[in-house]
Protein backbone atom coordinates (compact mmCIF):
# COMPACT_ATOMS: atom_id res chain seq x y z
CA UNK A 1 95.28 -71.51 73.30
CA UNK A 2 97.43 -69.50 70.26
CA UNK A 3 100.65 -69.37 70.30
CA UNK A 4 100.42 -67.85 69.93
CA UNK A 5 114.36 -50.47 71.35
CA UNK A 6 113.26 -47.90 72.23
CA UNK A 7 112.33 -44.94 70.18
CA UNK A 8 112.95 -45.09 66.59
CA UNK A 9 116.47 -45.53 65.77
CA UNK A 10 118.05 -42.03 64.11
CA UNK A 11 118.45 -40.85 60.29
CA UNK A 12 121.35 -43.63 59.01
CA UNK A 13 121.93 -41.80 56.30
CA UNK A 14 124.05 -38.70 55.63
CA UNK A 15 123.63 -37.36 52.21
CA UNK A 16 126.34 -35.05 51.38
CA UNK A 17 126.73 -35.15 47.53
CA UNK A 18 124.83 -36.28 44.86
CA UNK A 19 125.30 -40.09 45.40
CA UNK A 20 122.71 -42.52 44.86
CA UNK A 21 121.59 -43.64 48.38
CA UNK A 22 122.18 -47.35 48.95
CA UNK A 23 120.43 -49.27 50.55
CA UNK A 24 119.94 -47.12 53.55
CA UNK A 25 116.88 -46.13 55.59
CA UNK A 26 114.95 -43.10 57.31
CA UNK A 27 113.85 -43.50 60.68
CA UNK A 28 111.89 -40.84 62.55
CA UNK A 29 109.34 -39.97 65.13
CA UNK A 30 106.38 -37.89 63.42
CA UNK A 31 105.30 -35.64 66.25
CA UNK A 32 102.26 -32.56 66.82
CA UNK A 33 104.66 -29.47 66.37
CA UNK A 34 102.03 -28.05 69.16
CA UNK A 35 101.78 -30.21 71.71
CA UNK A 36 104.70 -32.79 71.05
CA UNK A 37 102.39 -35.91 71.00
CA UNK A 38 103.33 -38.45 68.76
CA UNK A 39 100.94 -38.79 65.65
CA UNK A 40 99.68 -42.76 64.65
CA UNK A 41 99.18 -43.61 61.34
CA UNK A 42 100.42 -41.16 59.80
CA UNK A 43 101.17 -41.54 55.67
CA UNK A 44 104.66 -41.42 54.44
CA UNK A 45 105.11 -41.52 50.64
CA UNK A 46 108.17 -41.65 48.72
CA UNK A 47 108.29 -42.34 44.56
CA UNK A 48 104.77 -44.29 44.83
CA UNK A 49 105.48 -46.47 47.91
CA UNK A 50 104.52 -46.04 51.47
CA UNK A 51 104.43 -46.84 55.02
CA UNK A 52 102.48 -45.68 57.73
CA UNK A 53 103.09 -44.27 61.13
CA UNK A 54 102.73 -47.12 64.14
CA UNK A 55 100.75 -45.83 67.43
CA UNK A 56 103.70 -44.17 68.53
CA UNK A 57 104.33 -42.09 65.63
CA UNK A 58 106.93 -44.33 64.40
CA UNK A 59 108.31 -44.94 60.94
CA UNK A 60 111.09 -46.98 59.31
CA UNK A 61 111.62 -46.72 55.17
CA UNK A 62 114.49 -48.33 53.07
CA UNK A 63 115.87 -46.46 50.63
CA UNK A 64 116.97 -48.93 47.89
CA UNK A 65 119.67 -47.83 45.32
CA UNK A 66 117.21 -46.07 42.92
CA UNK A 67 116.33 -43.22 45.45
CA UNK A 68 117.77 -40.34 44.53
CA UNK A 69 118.67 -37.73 47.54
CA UNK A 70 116.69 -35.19 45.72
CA UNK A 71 113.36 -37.39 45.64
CA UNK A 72 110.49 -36.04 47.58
CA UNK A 73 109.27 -37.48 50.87
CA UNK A 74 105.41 -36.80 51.13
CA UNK A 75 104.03 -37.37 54.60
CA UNK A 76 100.28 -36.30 55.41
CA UNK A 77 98.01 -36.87 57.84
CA UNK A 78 94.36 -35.81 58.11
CA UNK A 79 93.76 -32.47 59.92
CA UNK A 80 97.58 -31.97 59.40
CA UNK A 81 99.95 -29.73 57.21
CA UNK A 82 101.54 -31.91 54.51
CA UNK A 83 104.98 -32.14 54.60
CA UNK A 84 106.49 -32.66 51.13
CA UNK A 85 109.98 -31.86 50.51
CA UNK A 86 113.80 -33.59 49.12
CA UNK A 87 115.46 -36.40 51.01
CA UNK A 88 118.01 -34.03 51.76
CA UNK A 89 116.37 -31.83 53.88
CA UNK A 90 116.20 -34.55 56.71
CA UNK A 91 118.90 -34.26 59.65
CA UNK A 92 117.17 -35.34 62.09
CA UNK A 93 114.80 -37.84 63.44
CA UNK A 94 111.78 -35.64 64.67
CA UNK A 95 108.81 -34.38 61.84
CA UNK A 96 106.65 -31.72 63.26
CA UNK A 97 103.21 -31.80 61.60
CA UNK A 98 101.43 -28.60 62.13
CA UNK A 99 97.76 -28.88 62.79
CA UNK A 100 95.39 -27.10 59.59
CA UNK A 101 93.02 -24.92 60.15
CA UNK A 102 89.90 -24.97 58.17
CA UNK A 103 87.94 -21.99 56.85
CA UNK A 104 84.07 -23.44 55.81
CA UNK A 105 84.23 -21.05 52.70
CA UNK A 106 87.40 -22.71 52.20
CA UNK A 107 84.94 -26.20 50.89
CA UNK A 108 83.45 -25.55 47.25
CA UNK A 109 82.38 -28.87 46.03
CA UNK A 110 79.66 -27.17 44.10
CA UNK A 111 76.61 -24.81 44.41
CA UNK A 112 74.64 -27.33 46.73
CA UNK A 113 75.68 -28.14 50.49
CA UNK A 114 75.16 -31.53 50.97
CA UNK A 115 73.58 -33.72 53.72
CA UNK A 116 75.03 -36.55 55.56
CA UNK A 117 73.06 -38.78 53.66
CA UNK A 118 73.64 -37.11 50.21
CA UNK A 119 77.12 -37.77 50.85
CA UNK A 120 77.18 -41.31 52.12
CA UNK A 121 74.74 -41.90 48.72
CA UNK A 122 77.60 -40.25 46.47
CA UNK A 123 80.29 -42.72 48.40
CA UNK A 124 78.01 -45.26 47.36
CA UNK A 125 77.88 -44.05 43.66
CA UNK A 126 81.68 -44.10 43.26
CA UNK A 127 82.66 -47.06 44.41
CA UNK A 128 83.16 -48.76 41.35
CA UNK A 129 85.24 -46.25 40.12
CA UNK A 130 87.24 -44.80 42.90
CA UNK A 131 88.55 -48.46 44.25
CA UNK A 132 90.67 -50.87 42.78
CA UNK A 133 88.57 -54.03 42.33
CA UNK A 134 90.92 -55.69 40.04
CA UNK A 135 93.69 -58.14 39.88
CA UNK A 136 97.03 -56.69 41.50
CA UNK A 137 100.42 -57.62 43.34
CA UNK A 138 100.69 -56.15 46.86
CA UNK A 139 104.07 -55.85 48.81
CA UNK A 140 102.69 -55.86 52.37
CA UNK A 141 103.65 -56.43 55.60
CA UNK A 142 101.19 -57.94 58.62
CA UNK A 143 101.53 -58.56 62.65
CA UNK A 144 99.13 -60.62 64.30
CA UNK A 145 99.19 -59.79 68.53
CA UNK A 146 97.12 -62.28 70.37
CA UNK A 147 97.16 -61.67 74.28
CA UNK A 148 95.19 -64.58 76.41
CA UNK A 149 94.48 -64.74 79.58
CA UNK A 150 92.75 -67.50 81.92
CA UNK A 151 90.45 -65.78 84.33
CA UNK A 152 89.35 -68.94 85.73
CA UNK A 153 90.31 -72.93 85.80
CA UNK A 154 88.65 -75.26 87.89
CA UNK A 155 87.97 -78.80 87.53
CA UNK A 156 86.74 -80.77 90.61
CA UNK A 157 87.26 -84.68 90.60
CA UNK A 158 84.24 -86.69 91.59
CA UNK A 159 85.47 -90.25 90.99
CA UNK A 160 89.00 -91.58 90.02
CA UNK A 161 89.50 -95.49 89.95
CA UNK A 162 93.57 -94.48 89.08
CA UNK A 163 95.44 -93.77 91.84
CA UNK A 164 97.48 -91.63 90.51
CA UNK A 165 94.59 -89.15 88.91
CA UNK A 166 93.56 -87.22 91.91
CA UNK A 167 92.84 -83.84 92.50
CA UNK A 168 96.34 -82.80 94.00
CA UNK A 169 97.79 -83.94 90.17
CA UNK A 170 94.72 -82.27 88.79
CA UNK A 171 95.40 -78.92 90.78
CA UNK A 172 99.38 -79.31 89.61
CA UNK A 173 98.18 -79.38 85.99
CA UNK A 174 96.23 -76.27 86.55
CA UNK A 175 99.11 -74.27 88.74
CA UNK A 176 101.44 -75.03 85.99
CA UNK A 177 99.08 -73.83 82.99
CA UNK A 178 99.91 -70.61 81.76
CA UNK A 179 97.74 -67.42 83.50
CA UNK A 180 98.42 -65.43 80.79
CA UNK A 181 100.52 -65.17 77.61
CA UNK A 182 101.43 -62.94 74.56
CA UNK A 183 102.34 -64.02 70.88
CA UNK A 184 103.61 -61.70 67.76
CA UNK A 185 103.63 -63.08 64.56
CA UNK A 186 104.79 -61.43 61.23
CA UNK A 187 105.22 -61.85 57.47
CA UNK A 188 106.58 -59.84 54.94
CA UNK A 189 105.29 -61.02 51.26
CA UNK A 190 103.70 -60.12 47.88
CA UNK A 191 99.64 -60.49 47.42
CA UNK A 192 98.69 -61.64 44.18
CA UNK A 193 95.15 -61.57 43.43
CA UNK A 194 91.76 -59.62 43.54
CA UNK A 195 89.99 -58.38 47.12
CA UNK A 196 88.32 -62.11 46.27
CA UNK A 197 88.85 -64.13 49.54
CA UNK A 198 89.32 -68.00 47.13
CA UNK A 199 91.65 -65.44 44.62
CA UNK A 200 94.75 -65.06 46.32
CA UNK A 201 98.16 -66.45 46.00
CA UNK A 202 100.86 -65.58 48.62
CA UNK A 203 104.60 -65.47 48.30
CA UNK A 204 106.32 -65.33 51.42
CA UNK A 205 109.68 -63.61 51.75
CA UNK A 206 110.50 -63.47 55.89
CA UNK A 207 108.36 -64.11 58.78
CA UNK A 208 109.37 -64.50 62.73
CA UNK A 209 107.44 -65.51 65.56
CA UNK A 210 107.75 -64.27 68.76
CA UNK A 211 106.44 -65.77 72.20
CA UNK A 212 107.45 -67.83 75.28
CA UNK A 213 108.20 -70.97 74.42
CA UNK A 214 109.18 -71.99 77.92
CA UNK A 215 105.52 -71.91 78.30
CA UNK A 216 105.22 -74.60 75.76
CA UNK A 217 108.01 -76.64 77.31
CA UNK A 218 106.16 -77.16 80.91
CA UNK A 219 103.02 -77.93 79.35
CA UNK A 220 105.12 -80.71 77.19
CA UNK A 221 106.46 -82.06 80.50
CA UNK A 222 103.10 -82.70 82.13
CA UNK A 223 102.37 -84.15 78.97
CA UNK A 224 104.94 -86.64 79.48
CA UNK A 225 104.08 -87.12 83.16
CA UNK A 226 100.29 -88.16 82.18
CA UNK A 227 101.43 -90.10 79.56
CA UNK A 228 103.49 -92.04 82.31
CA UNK A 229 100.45 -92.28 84.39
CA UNK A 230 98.34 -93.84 81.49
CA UNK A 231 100.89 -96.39 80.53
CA UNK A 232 101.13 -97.94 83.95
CA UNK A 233 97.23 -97.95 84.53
CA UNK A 234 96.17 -99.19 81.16
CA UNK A 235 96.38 -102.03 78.86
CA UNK A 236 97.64 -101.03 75.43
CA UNK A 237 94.77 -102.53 73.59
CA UNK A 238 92.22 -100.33 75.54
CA UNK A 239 90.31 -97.41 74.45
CA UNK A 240 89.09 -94.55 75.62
CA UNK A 241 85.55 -92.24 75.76
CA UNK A 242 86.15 -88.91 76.79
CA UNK A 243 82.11 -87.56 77.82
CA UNK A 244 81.03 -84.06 78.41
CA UNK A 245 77.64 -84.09 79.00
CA UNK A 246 76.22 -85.24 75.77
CA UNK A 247 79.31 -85.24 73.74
CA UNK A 248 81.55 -87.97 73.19
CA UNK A 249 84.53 -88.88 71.73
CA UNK A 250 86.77 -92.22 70.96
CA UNK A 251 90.18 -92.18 71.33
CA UNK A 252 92.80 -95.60 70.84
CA UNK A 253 95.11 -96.13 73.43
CA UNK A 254 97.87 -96.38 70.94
CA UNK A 255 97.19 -92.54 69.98
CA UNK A 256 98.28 -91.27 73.29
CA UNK A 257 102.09 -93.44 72.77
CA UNK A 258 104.82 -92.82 70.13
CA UNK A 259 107.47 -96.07 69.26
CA UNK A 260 110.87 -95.88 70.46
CA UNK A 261 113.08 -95.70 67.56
CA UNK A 262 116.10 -97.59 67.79
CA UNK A 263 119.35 -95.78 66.42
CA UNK A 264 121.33 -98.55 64.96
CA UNK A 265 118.46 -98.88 63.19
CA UNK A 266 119.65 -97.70 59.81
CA UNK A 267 116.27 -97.93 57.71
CA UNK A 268 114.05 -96.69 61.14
CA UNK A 269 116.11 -93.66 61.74
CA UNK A 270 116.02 -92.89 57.52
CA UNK A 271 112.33 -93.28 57.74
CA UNK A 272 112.29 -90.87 60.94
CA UNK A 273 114.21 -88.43 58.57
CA UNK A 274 112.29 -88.50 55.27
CA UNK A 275 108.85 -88.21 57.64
CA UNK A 276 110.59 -85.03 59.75
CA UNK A 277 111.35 -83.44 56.38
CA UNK A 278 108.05 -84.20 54.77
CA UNK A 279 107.07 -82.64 58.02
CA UNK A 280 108.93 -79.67 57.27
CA UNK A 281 107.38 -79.20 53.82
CA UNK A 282 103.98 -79.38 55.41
CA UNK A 283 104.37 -76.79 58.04
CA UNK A 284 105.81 -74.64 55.28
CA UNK A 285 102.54 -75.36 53.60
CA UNK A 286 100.44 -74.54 56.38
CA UNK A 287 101.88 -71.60 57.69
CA UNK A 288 101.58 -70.02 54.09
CA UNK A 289 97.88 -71.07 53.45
CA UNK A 290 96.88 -69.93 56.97
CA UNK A 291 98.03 -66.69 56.60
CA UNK A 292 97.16 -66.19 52.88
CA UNK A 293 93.37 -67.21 54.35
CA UNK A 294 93.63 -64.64 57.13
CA UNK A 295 94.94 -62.08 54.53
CA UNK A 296 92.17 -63.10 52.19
CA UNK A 297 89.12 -62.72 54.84
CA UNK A 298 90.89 -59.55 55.99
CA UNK A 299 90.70 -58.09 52.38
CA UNK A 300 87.62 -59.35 52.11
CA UNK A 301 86.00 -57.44 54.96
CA UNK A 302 86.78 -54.69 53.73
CA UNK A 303 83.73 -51.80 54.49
CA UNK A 304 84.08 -51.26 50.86
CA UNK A 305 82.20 -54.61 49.66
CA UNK A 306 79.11 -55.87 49.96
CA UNK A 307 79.53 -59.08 51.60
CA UNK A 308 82.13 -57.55 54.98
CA UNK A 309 80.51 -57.35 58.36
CA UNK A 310 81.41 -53.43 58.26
CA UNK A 311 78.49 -52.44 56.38
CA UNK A 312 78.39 -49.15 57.66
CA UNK A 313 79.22 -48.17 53.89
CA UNK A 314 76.98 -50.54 52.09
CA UNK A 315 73.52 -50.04 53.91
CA UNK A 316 73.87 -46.95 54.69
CA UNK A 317 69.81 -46.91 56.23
CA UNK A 318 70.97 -49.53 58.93
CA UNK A 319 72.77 -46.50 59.98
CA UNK A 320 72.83 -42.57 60.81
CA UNK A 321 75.02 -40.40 59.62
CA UNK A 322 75.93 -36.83 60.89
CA UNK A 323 78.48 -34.12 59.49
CA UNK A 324 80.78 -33.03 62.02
CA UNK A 325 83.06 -30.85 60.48
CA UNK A 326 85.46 -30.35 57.07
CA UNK A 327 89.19 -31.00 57.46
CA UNK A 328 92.10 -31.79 55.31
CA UNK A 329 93.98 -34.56 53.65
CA UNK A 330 97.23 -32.31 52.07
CA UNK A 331 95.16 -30.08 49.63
CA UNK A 332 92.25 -31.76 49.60
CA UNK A 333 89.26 -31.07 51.55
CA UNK A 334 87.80 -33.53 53.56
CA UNK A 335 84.12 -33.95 55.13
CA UNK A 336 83.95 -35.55 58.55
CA UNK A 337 81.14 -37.97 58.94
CA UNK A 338 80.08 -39.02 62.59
CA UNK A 339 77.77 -42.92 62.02
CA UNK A 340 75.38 -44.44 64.50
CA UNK A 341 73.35 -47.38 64.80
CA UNK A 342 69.77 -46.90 63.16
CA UNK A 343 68.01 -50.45 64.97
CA UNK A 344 70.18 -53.17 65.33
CA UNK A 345 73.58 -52.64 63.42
CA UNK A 346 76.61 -53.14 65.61
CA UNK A 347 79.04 -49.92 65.17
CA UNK A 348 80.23 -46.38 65.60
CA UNK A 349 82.43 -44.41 64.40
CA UNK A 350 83.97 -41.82 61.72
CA UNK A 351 84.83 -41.56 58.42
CA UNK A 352 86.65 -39.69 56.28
CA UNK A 353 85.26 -38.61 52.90
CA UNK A 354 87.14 -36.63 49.83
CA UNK A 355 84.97 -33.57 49.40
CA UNK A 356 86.11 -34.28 45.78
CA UNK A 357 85.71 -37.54 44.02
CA UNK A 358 83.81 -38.82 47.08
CA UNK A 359 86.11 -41.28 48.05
CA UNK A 360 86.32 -42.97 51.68
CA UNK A 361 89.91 -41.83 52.67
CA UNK A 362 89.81 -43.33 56.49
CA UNK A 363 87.06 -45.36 58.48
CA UNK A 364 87.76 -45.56 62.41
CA UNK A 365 85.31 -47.92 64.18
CA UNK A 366 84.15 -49.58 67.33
CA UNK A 367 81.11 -52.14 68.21
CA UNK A 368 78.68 -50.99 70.97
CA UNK A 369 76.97 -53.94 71.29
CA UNK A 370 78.69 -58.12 71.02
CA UNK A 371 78.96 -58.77 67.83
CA UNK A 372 78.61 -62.18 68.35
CA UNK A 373 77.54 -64.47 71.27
CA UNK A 374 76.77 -68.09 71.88
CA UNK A 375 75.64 -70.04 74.84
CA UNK A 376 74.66 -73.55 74.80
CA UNK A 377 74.92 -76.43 77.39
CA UNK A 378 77.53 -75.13 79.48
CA UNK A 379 79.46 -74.00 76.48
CA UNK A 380 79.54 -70.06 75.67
CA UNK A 381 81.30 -67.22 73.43
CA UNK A 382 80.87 -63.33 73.97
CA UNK A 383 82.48 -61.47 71.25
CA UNK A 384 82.24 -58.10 73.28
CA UNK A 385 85.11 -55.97 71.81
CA UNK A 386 85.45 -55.46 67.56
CA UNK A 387 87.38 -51.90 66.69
CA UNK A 388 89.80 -50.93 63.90
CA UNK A 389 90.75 -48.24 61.54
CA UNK A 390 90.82 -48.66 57.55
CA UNK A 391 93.43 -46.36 55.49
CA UNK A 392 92.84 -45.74 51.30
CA UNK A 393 94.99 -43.59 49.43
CA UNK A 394 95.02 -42.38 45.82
CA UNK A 395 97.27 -43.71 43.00
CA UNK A 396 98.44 -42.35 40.15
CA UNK A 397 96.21 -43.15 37.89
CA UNK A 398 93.26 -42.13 40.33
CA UNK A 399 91.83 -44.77 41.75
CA UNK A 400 92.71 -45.42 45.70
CA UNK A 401 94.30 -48.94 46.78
CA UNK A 402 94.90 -50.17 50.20
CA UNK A 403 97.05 -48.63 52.70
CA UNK A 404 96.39 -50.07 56.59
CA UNK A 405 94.17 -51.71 58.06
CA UNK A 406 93.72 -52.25 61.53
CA UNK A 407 91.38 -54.70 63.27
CA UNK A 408 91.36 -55.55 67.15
CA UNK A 409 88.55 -58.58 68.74
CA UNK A 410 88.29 -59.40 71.89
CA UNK A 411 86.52 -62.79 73.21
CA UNK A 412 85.52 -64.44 76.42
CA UNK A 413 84.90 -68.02 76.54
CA UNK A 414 83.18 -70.36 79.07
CA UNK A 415 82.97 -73.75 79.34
CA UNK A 416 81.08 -75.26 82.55
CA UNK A 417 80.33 -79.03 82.34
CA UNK A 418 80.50 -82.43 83.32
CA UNK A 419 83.47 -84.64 82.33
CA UNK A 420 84.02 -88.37 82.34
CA UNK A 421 87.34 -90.34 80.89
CA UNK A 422 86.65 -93.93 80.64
CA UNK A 423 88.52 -96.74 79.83
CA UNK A 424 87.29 -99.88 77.54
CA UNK A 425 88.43 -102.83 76.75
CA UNK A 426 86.75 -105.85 74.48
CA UNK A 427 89.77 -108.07 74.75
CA UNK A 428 88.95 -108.35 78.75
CA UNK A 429 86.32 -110.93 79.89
CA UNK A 430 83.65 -109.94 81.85
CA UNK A 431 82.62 -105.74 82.05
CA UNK A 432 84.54 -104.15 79.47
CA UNK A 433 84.85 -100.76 81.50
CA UNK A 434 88.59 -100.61 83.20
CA UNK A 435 88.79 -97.53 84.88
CA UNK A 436 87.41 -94.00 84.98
CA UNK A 437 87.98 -90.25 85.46
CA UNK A 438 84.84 -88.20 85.92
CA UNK A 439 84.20 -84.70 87.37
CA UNK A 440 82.98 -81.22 86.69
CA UNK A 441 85.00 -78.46 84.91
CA UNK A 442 84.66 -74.70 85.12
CA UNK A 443 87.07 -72.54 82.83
CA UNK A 444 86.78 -69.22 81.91
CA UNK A 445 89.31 -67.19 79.61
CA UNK A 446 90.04 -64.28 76.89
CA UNK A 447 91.55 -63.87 73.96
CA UNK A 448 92.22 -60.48 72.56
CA UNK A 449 93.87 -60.35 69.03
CA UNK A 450 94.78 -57.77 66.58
CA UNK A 451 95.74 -57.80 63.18
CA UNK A 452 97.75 -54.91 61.35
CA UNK A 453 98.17 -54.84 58.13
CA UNK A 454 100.03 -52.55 56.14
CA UNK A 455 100.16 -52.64 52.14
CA UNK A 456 103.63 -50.80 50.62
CA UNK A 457 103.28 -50.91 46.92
CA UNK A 458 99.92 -51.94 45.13
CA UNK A 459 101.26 -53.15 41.11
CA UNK A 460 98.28 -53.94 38.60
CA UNK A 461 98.50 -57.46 36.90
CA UNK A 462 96.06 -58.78 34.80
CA UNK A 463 94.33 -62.43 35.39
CA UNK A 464 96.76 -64.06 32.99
CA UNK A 465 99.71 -62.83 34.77
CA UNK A 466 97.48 -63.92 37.97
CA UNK A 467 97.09 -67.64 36.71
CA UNK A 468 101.09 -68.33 35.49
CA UNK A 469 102.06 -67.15 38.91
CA UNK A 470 102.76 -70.36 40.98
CA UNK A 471 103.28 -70.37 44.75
CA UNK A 472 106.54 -71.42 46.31
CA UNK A 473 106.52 -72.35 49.82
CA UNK A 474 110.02 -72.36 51.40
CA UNK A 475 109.16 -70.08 54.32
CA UNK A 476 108.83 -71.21 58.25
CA UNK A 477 108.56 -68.60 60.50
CA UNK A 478 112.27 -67.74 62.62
CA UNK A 479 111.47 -68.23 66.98
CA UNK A 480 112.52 -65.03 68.82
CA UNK A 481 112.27 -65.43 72.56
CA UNK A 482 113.09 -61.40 72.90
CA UNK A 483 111.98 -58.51 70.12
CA UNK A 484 115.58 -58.19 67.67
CA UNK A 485 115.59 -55.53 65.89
CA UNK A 486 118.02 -56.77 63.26
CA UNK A 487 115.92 -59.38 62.21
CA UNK A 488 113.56 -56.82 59.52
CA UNK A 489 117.24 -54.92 58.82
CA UNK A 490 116.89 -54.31 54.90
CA UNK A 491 113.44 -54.36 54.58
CA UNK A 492 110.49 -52.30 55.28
CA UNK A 493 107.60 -53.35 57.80
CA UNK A 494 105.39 -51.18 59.88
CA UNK A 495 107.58 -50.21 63.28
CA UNK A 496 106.46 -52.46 66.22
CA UNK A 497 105.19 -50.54 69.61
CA UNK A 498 106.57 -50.66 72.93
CA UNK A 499 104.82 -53.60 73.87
CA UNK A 500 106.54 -55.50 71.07
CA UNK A 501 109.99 -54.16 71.67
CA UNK A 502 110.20 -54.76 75.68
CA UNK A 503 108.75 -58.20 75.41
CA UNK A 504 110.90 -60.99 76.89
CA UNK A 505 110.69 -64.81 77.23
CA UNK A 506 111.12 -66.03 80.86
CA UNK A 507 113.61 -68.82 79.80
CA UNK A 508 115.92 -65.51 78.93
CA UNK A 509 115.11 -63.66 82.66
């Protein structure tokens, strides 16, 4: 299982003269000036660099000692007025966006009125040369939520030849076993490399975790208390086959025990040291290369490329396409694209298209179907829930980059089978079985996870500048049993919901 306040805080910054702002930040709520409702994902733009709106309409920027209090904040949304106007004009921490109306005759793109599917083949066309394909350095910031939850965890003993391994301890294992959990993880770090999952280098600059680790703590006590179990029951030159049907596994006895260490030990307790701290440097190690993989396969899947599993872009015939209506993006005008399934493809949803160059501004989507499943002797996976949203926008020198993108799974798994635990010995004379553990297991949980990701500032490097970069790893991620919202002070990351901010570990309650 992964391991896996309260509105916006108000405008810090009071800009009465001419000053350079230092190292200050804008906080505000982005709001429908009609109906009050907060707007998600909205864009917020200031000298190049951006952040987005959270699902509450929530922003934080930093304002580093180069902005000026008469730069221009540019904030857009689609089907929304743009608001562009000085730092200065800012007092308080409510933006009303007023909805845009659209006039049809309002749309010249030229003297033909395109189809759906004349559009989706000029998206096609452009690609190449709307997108950045090439080698860059991306500030970014990204928030993986996984929520679990056991819906059902039974295991029935059949035989037991120790004592002490009955079904009351086996019902105490299960009572104490979480029923459901929640863990946040972020990072905030540059992106070197191409949308090329195997081209990426990652350089870490903060990252926190946040869960219950209380949770963690009983399931490390009934660790110990089985461990206690075993080393009365069993000889320490025994081994052990753990079956499941037709699976098997081999595990030594002196796997499951760890050697006392004796402090006055002088050499023992320096070799505990140097192994804790090459410990260290591994998990720093890890933790980097994990993420940089997620990062890579999230970049990857893109619905602009032709290997990602949102082809609803690529092959555009698996799908069909209807236009819905014309909007706006600031100035620009904007055709609004419903897809569906044509056959067996897997989503729905809506894009976004520049009436202009072309260009796939937004893609929201949503499976209909499982997107993956998987049953096989007792053992099963439904992938039943796959949405998300993808956010481009346009550089200056034309071409779009990045901005968000959002991606939510959800998963039920099942595993129903037999299981034995048996105890062998060859030292022993005679029949080499000792003792055994068999009986039938039933479990049944989900796993819902969802990955944000939000890119600041897109740079372009070239492959040379690509190759000399070299990879430090000196970041673990900081424990937070409760949400602190000090610990991101000074730098910019995408606001965290309410979910997020309320959450509390029970050792704390």
């Amino acid at each position: 299982m992964s391991k896996k306040l309260l509105f916006i805080l108000p405008v810090y910054f009071l800009l009465c003269n001419s000053d350079i702002v230092k190292a200050q930040s804008l906080s505000a709520n982005v709001l429908d000036s009609i109906t009050k409702a907060p707007i998600p994902y909205v864009t917020v733009l200031l000298n190049n660099k951006g952040v987005i709106t959270n699902e509450d309409g929530n922003f934080n920027f930093m304002l580093d000692e180069t902005v000026q209090e008469t730069d221009s904040l540019f904030i857009s949304c689609i089907g929304y007025k743009s608001v562009a106007k000085p730092l200065s004009h800012f007092f308080t921490n409510t933006i009303l966006l007023s909805p845009k109306a659209i006039e049809l005759r309002e749309v010249i793109v030229s003297n033909k009125n395109y189809t759906a599917d004349e559009i989706m083949e000029l998206v096609n066309d452009n690609l190449n040369s709307n997108y950045n394909f090439d080698y860059t350095k991306k500030r970014l910031f990204y928030r993986n939520s996984s929520y679990n939850r056991m819906v059902k965890t039974d295991f029935k003993v059949k035989e037991s030849t120790i004592k002490a391994l009955n079904q009351n301890f086996i019902d105490s294992i299960i009572y104490t076993v979480p029923k459901s959990n929640s863990y946040y993880t972020e990072i905030l770090g540059d992106l070197y490399g191409s949308f090329e999952e195997d081209e990426q280098k990652l350089e870490l600059i903060k990252a926190s975790e946040l869960y219950d680790k209380s949770k963690e703590m009983d399931m490390e006590k009934l660790e110990e208390k089985f461990n206690g179990i075993i080393k009365k029951n069993v000889r320490t030159d025994s081994y052990f086959k753990i079956k499941s049907g037709l699976f098997g596994t081999k595990l030594d006895a002196d796997e499951l025990f760890e050697a006392d260490i004796d402090s006055t030990d002088i050499a023992a307790v320096n070799q505990e040291i140097e192994r804790k701290q090459e410990n260290n440097k591994k998990r720093k190690i890890n933790f980097a290369n994990y993420r940089k993989g997620i990062l890579g396969k999230l970049l990857q899947n893109l619905p602009i490329h032709e290997d990602t599993d949102l082809y609803f872009i690529i092959k555009p015939r698996k799908y069909t396409y209807t236009l819905k209506e014309f909007t706006y993006l600031g100035n620009d005008a904007v055709y609004v694209l419903e897809f569906q399934p044509d056959g067996s493809a897997d989503y729905r949803g809506t894009l976004y298209i520049n009436a202009d160059d072309f260009a796939l501004l937004r893609a929201d989507f949503e499976n209909i179907k499982p997107v993956h499943s998987f049953k096989l002797l007792g053992v099963s996976t439904n992938t039943y829930l796959t949405k998300g949203k993808v956010i481009f926008h346009k550089q200056t020198l034309g071409r779009y980059a990045l901005q968000y993108f959002e991606t939510q799974t959800g998963t039920r798994i099942g595993v129903k089978r037999p299981l034995k635990i048996i105890e062998k010995n060859k030292v022993v004379k005679g029949r080499n079985k000792q003792n055994e553990l068999s009986g039938k297991m039933d479990l049944v949980f989900t796993d819902i996870e969802k990955n944000e990701l939000v890119v600041f500032d897109t740079k372009q490097i070239n492959e040379t500048q690509f190759n000399a970069f070299e990879e430090n790893h000196n970041v673990l991620p900081t424990y937070m049993p409760k949400y602190d919202p000090n610990f991101w002070k000074g730098h910019t990351i995408m606001e965290p919901n309410m979910a997020i901010k309320e959450f509390t570990s029970s050792e704390l309650e």
